[in-house]
PDB file of N, CA and C in Angstrom:
ATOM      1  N   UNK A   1       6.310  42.319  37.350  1.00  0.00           N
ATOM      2  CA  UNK A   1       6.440  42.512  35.917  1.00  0.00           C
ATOM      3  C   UNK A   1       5.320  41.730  35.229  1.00  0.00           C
ATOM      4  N   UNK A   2       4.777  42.342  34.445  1.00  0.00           N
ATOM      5  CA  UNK A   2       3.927  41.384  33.247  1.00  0.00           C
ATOM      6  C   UNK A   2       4.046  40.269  32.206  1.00  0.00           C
ATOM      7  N   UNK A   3       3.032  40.106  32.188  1.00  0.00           N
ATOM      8  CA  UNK A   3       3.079  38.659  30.969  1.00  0.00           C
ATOM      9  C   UNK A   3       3.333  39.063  29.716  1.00  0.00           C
ATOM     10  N   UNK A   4       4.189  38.777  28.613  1.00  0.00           N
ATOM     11  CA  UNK A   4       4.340  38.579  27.348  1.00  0.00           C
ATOM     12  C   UNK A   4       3.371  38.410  26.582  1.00  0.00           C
ATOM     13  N   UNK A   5       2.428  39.222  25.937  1.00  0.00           N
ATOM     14  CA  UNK A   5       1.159  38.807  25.289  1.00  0.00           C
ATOM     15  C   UNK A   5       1.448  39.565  24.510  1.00  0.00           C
ATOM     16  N   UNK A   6      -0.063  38.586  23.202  1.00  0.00           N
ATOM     17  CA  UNK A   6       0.430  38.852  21.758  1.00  0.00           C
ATOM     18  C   UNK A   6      -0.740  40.316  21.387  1.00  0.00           C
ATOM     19  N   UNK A   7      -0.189  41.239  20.772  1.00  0.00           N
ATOM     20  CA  UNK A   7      -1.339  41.977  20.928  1.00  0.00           C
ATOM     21  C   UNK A   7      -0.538  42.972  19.796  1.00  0.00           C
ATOM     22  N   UNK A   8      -1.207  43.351  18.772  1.00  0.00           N
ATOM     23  CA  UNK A   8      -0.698  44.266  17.428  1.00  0.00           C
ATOM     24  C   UNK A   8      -0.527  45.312  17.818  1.00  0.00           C
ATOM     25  N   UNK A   9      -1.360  45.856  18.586  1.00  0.00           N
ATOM     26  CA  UNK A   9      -1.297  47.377  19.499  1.00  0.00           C
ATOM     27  C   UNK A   9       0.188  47.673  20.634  1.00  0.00           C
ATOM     28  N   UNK A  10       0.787  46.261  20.508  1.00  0.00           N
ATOM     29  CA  UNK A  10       2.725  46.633  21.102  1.00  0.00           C
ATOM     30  C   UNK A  10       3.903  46.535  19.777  1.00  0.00           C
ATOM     31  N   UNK A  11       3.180  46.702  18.742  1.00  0.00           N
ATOM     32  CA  UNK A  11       4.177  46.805  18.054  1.00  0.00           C
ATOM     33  C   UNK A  11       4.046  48.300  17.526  1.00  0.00           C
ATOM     34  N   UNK A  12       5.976  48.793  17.852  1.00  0.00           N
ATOM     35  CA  UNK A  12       5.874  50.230  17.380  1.00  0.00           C
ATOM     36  C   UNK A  12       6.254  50.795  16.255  1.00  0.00           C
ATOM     37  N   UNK A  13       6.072  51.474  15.360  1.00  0.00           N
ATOM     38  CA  UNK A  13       6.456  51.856  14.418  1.00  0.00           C
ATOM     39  C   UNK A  13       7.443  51.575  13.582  1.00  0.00           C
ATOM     40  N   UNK A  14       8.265  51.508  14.124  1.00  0.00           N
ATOM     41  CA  UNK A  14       9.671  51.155  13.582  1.00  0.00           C
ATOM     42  C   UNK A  14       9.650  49.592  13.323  1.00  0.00           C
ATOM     43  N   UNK A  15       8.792  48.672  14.041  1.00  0.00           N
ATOM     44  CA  UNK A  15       9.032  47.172  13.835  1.00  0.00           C
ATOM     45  C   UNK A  15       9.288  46.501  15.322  1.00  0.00           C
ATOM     46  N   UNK A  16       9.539  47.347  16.236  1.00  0.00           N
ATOM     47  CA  UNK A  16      10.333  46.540  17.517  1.00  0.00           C
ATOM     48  C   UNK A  16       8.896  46.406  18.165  1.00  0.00           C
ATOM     49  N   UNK A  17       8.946  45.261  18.800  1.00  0.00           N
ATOM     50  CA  UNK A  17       7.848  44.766  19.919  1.00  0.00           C
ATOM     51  C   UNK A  17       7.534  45.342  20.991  1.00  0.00           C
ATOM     52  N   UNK A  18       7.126  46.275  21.196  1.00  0.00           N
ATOM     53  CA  UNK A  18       7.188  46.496  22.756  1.00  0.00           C
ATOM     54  C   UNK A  18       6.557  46.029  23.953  1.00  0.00           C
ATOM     55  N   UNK A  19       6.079  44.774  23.551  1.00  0.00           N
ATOM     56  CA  UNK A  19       5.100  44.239  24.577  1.00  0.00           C
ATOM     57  C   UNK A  19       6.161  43.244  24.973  1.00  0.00           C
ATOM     58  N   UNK A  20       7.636  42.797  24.591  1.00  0.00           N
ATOM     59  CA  UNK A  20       8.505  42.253  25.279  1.00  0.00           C
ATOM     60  C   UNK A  20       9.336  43.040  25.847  1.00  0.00           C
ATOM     61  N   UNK A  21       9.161  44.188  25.917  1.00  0.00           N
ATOM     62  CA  UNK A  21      10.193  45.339  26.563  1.00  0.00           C
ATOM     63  C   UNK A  21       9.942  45.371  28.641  1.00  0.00           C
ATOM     64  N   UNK A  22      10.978  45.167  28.735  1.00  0.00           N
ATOM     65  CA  UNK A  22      11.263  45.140  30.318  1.00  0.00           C
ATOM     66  C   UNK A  22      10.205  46.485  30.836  1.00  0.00           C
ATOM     67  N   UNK A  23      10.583  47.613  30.207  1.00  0.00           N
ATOM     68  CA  UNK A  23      10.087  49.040  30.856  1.00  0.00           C
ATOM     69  C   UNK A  23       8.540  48.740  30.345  1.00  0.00           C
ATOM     70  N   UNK A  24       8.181  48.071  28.889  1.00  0.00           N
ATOM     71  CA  UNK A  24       6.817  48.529  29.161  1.00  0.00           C
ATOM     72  C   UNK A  24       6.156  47.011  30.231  1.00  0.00           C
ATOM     73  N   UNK A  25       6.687  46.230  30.322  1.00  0.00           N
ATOM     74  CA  UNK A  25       6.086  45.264  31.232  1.00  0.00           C
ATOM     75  C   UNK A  25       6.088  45.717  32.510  1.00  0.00           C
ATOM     76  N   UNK A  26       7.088  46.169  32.950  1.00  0.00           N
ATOM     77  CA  UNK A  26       6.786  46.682  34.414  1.00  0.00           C
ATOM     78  C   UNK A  26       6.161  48.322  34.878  1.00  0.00           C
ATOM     79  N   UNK A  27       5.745  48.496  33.647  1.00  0.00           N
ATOM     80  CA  UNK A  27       4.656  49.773  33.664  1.00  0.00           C
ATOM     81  C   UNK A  27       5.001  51.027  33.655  1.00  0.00           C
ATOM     82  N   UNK A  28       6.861  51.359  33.316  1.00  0.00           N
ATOM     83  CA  UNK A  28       7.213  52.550  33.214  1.00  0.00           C
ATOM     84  C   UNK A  28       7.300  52.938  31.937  1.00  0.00           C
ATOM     85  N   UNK A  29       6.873  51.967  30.725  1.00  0.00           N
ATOM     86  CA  UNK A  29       6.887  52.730  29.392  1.00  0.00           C
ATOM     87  C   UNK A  29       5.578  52.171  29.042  1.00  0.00           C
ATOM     88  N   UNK A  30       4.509  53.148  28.022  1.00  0.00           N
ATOM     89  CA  UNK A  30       3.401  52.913  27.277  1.00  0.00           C
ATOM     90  C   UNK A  30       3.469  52.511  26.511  1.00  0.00           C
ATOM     91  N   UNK A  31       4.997  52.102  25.350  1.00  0.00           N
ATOM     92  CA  UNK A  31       4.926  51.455  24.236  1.00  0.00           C
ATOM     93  C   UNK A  31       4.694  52.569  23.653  1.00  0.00           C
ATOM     94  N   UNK A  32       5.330  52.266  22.047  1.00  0.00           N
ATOM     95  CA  UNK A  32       5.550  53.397  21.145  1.00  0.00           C
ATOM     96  C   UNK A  32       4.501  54.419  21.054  1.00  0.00           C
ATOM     97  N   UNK A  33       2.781  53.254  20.742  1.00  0.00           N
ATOM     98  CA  UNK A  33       1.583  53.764  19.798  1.00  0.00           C
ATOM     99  C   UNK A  33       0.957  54.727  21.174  1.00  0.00           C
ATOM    100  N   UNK A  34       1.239  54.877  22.509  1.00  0.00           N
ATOM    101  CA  UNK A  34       1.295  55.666  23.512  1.00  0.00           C
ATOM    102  C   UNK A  34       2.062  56.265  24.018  1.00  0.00           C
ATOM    103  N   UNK A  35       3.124  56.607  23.600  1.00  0.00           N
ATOM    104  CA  UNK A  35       4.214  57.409  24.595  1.00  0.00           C
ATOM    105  C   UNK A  35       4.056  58.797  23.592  1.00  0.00           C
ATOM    106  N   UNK A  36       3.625  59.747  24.662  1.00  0.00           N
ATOM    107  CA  UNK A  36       3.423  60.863  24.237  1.00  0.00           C
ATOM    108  C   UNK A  36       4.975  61.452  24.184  1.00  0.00           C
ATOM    109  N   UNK A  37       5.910  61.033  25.233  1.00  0.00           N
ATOM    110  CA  UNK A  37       7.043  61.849  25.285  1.00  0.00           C
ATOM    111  C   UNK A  37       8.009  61.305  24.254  1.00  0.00           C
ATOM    112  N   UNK A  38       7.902  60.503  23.399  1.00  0.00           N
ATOM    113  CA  UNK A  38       8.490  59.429  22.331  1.00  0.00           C
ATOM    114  C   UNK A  38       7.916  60.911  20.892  1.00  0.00           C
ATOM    115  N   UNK A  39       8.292  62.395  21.106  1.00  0.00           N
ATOM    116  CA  UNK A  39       8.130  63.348  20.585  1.00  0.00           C
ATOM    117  C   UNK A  39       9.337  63.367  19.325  1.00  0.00           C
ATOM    118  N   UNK A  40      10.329  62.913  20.035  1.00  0.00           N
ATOM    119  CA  UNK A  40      11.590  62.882  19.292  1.00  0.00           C
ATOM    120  C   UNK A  40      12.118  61.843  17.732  1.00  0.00           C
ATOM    121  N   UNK A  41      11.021  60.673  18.426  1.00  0.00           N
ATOM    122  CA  UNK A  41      10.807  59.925  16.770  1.00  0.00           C
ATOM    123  C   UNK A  41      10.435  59.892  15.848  1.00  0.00           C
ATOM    124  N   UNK A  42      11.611  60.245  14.894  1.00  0.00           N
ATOM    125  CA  UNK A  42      10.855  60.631  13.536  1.00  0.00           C
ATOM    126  C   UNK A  42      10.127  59.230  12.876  1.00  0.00           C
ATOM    127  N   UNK A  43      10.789  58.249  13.302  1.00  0.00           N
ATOM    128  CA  UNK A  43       9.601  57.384  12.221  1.00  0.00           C
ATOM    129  C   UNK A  43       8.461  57.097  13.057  1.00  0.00           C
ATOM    130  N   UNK A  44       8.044  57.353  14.535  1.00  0.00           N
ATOM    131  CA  UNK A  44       6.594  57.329  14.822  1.00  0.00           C
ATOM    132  C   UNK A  44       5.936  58.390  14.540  1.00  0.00           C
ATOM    133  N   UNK A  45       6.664  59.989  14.298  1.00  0.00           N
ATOM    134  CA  UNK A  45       5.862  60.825  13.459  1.00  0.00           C
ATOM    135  C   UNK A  45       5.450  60.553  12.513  1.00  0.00           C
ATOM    136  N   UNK A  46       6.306  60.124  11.418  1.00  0.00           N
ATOM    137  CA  UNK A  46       6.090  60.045  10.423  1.00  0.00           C
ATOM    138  C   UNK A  46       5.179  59.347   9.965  1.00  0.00           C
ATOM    139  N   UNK A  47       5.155  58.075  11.062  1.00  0.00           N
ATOM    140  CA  UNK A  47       3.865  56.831  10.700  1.00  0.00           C
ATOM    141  C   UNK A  47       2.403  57.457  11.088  1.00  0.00           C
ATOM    142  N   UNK A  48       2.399  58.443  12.552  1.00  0.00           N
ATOM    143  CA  UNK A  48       1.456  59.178  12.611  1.00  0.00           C
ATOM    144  C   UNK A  48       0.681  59.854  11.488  1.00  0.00           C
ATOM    145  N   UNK A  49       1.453  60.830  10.809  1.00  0.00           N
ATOM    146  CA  UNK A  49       1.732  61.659   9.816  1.00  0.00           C
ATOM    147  C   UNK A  49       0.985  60.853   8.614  1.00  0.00           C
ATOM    148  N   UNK A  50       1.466  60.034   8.510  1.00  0.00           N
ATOM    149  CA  UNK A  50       0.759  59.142   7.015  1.00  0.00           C
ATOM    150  C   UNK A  50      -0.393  58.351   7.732  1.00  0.00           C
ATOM    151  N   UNK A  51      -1.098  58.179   8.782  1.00  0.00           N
ATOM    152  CA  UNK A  51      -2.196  57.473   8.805  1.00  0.00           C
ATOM    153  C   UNK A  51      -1.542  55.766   8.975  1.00  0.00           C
ATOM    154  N   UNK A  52      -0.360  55.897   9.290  1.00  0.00           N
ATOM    155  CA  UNK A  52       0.038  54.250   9.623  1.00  0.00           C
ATOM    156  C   UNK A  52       0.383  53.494  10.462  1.00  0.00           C
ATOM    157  N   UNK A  53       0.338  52.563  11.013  1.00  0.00           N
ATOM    158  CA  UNK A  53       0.134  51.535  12.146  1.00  0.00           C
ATOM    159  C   UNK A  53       2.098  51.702  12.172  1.00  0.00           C
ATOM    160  N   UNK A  54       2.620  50.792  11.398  1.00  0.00           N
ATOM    161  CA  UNK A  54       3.910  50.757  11.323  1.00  0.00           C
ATOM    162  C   UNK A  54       4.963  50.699   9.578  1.00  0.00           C
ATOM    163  N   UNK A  55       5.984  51.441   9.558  1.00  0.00           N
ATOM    164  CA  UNK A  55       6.509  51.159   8.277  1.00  0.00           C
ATOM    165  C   UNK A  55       6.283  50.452   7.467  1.00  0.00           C
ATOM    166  N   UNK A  56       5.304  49.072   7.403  1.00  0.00           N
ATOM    167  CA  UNK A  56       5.542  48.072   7.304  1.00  0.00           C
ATOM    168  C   UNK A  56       4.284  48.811   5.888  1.00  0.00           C
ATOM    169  N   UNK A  57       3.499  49.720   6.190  1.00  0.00           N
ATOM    170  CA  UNK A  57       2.300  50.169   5.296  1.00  0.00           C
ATOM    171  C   UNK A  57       3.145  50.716   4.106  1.00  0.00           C
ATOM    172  N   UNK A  58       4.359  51.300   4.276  1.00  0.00           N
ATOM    173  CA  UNK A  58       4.734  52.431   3.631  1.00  0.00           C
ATOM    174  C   UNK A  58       5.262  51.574   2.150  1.00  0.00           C
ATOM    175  N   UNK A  59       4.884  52.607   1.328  1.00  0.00           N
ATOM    176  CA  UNK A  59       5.640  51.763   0.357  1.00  0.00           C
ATOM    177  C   UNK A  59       7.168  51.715  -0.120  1.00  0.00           C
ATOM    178  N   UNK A  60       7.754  52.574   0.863  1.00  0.00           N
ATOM    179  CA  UNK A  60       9.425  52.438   0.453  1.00  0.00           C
ATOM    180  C   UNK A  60       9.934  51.547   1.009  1.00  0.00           C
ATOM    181  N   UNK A  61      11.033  51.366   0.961  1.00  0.00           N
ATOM    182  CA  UNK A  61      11.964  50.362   1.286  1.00  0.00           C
ATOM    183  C   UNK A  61      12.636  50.684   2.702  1.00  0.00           C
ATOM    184  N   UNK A  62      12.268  50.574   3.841  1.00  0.00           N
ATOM    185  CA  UNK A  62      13.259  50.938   5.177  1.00  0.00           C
ATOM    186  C   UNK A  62      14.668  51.121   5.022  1.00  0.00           C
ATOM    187  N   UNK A  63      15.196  50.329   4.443  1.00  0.00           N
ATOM    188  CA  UNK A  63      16.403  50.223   3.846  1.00  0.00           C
ATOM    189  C   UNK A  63      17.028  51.834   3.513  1.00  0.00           C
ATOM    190  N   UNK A  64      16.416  52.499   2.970  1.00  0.00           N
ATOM    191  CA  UNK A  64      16.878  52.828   2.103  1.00  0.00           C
ATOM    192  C   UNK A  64      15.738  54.851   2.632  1.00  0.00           C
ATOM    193  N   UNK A  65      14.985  54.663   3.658  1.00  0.00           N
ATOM    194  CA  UNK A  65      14.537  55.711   4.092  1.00  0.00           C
ATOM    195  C   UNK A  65      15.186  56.581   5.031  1.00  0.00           C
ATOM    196  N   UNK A  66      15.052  57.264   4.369  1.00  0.00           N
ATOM    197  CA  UNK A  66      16.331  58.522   5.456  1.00  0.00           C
ATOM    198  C   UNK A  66      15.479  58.666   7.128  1.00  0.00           C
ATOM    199  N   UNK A  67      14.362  58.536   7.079  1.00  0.00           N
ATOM    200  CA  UNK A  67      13.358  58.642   8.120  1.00  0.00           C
ATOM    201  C   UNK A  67      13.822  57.590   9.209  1.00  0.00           C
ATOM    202  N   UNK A  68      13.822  56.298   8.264  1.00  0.00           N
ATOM    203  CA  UNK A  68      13.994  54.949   8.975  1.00  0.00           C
ATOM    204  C   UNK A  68      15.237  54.674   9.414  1.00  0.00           C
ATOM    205  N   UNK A  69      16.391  54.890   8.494  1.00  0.00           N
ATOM    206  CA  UNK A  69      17.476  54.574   8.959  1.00  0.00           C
ATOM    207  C   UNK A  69      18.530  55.829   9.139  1.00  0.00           C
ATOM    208  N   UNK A  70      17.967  56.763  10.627  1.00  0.00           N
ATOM    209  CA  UNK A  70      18.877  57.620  10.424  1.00  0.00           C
ATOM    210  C   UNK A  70      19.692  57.227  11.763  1.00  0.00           C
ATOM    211  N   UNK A  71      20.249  58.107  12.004  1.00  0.00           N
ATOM    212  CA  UNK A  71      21.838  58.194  12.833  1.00  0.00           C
ATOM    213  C   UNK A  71      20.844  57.318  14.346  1.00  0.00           C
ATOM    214  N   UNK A  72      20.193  57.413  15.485  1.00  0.00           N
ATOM    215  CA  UNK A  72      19.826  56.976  16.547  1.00  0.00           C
ATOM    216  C   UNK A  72      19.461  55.287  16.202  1.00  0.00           C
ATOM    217  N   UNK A  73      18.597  55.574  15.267  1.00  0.00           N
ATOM    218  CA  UNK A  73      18.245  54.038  15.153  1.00  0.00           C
ATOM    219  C   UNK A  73      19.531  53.313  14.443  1.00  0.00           C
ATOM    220  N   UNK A  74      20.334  53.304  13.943  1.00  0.00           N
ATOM    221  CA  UNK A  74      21.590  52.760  13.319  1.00  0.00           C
ATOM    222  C   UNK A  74      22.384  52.387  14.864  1.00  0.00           C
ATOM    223  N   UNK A  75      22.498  53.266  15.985  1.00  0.00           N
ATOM    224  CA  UNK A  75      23.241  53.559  17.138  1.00  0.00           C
ATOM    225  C   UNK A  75      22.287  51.973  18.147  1.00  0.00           C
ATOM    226  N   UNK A  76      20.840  52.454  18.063  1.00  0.00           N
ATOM    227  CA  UNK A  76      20.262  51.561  18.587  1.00  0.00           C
ATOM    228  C   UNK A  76      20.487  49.770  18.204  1.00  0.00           C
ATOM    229  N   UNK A  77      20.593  49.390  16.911  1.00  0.00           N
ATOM    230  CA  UNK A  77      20.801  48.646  16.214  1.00  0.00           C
ATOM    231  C   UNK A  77      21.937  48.206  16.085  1.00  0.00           C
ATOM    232  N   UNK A  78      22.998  48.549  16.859  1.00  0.00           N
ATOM    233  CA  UNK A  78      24.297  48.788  17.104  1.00  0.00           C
ATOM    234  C   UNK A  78      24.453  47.835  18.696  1.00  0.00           C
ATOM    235  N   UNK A  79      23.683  48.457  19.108  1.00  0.00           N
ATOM    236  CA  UNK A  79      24.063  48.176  20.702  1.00  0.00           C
ATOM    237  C   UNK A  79      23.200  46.976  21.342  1.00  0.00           C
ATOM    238  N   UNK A  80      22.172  46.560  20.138  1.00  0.00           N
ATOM    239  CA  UNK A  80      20.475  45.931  20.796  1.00  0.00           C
ATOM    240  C   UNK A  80      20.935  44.841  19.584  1.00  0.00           C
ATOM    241  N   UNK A  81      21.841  44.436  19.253  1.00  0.00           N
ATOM    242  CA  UNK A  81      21.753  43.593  17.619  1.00  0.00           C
ATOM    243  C   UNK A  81      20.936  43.213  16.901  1.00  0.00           C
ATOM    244  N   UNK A  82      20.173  44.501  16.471  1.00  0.00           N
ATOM    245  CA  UNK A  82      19.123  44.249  16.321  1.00  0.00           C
ATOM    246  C   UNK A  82      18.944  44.738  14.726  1.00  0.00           C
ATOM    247  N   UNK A  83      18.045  43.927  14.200  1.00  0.00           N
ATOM    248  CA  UNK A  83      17.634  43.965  12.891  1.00  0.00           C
ATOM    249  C   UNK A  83      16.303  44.273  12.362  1.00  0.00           C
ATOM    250  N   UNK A  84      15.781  45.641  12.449  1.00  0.00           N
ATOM    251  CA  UNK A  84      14.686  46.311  12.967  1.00  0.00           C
ATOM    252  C   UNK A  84      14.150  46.024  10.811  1.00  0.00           C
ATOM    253  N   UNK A  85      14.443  46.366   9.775  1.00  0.00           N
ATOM    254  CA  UNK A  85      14.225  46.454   8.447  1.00  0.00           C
ATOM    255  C   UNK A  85      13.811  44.550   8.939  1.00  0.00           C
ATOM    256  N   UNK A  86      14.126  43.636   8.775  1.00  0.00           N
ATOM    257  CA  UNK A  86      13.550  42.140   9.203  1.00  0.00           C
ATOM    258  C   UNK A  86      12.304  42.237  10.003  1.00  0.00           C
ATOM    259  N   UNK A  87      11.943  42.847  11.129  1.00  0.00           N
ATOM    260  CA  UNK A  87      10.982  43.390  11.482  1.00  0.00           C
ATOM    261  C   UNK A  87       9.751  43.593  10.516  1.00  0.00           C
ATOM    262  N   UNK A  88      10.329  44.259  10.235  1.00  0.00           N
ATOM    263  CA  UNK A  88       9.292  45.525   8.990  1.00  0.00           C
ATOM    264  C   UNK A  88       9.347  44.290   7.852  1.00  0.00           C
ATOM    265  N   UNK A  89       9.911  43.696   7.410  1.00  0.00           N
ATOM    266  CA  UNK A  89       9.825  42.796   6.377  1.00  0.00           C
ATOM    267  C   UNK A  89       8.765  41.348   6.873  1.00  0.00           C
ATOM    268  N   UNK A  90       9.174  40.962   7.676  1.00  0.00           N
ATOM    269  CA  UNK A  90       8.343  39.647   8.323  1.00  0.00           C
ATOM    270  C   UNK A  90       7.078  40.655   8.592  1.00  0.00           C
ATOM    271  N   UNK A  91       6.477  42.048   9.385  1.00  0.00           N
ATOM    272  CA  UNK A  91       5.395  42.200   9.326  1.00  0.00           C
ATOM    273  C   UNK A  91       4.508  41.754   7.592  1.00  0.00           C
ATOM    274  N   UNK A  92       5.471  42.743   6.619  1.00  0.00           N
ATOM    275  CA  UNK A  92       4.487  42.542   5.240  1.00  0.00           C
ATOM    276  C   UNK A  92       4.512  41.482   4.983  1.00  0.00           C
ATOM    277  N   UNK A  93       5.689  40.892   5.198  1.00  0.00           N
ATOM    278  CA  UNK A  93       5.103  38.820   4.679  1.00  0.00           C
ATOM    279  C   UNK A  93       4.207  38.277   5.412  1.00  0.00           C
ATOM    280  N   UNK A  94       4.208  38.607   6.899  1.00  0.00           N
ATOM    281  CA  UNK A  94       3.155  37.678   7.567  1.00  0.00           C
ATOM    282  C   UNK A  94       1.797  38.329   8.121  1.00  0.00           C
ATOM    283  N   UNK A  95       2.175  39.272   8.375  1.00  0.00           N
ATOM    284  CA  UNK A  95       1.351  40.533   8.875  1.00  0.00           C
ATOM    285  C   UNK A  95       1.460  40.692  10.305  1.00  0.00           C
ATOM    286  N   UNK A  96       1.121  41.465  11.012  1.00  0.00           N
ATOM    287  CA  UNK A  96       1.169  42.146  12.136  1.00  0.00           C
ATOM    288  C   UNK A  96       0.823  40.754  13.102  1.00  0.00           C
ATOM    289  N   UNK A  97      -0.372  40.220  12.916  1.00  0.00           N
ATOM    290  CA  UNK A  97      -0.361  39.468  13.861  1.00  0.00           C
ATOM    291  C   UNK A  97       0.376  37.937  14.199  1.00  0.00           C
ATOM    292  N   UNK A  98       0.578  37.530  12.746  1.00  0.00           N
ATOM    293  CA  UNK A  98       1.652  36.545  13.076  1.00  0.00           C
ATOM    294  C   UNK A  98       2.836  36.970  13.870  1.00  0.00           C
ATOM    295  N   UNK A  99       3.717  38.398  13.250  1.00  0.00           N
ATOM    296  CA  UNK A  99       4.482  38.769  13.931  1.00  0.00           C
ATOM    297  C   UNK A  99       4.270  39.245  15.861  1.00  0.00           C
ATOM    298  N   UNK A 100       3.438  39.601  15.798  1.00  0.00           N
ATOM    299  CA  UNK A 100       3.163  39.712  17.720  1.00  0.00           C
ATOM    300  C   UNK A 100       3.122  38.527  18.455  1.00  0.00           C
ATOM    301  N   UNK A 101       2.408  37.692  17.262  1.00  0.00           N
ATOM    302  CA  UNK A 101       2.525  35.667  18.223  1.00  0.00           C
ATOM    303  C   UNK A 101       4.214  35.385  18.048  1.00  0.00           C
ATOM    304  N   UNK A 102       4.819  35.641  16.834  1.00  0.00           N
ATOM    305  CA  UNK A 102       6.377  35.103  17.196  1.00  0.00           C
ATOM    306  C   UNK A 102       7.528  36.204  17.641  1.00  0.00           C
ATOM    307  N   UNK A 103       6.935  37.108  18.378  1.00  0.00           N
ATOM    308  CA  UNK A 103       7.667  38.051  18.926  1.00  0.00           C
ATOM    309  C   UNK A 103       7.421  37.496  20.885  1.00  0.00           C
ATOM    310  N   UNK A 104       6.108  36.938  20.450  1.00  0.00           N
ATOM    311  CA  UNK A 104       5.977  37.137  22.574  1.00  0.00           C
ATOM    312  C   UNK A 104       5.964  35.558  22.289  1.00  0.00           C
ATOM    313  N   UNK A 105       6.695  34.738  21.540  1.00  0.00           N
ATOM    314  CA  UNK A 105       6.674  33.295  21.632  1.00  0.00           C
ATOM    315  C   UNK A 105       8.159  33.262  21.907  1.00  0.00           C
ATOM    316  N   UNK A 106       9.203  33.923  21.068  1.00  0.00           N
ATOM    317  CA  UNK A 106      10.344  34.952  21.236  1.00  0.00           C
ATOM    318  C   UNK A 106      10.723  35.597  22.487  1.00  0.00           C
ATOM    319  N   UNK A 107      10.075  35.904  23.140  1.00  0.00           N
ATOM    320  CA  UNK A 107      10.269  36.500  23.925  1.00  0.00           C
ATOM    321  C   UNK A 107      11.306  37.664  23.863  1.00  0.00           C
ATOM    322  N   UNK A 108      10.913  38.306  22.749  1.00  0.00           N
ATOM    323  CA  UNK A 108      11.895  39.842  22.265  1.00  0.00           C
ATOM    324  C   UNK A 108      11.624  40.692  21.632  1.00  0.00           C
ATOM    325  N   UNK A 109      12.072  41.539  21.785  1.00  0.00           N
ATOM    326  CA  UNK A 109      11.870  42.469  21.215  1.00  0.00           C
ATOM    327  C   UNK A 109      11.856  43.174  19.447  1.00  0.00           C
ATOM    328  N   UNK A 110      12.981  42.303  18.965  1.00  0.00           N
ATOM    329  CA  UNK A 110      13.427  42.665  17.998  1.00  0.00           C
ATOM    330  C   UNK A 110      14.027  40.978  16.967  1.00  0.00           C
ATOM    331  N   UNK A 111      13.972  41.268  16.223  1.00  0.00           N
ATOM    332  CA  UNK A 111      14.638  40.217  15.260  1.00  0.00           C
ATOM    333  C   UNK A 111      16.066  40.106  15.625  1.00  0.00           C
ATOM    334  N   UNK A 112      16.869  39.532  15.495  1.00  0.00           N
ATOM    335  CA  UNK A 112      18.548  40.015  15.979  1.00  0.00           C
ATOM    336  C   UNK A 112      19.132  40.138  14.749  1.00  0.00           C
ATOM    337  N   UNK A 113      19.941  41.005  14.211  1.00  0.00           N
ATOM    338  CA  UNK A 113      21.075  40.959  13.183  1.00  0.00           C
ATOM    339  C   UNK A 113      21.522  39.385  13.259  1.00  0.00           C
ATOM    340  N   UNK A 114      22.009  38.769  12.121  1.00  0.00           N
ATOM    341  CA  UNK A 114      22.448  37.728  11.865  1.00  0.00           C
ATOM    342  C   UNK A 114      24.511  37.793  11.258  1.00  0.00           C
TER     343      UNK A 114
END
């Protein structure tokens, strides 16, 4: 399995890290900004679609985007306690790369629900 490194290019669309993800460390997942078969996500289309790295560009509120918070990711966020809109919020406060240093300092994937 691989090392935890900080790198803007593992964070996926939605906010989650994927450069702490088990599957992409041991080389069976490419991470969001590469997984061609990751066809099914609407908010990495969508970020495609607008020319954007991650939600974090967009100017709506995650909260409150039908894109962002629909039925899978609510399910995901459910089961991963995970607090993916905190994500997306700490990117625009700190920016992308602070967030990749305290994600693989973290060693996680995701912010956790509180």
């Amino acid at each position: 399995m691989g090392n935890i490194t900080t790198d803007i290019n593992n964070i996926a669309a939605c906010g989650l890290y994927c450069g702490a993800c088990r599957k992409f460390l041991s080389g069976k997942c490419p991470g969001c900004r590469n997984n061609e078969k990751a066809s099914w996500c609407k908010i990495r289309k969508c970020c495609i679609n607008k020319g954007y790295h991650t939600c974090a560009e967009c100017e709506c509120d995650v909260r409150e985007c039908k894109t962002y918070s629909n039925f899978i990711s609510k399910v995901f966020a459910l089961l991963f306690n995970s607090d993916r809109p905190a994500c997306i919020s700490y990117i625009r406060e700190q920016g992308e790369i602070a967030y990749a240093e305290e994600m693989s300092k973290r060693k996680c994937q995701t912010i956790k629900r509180k």
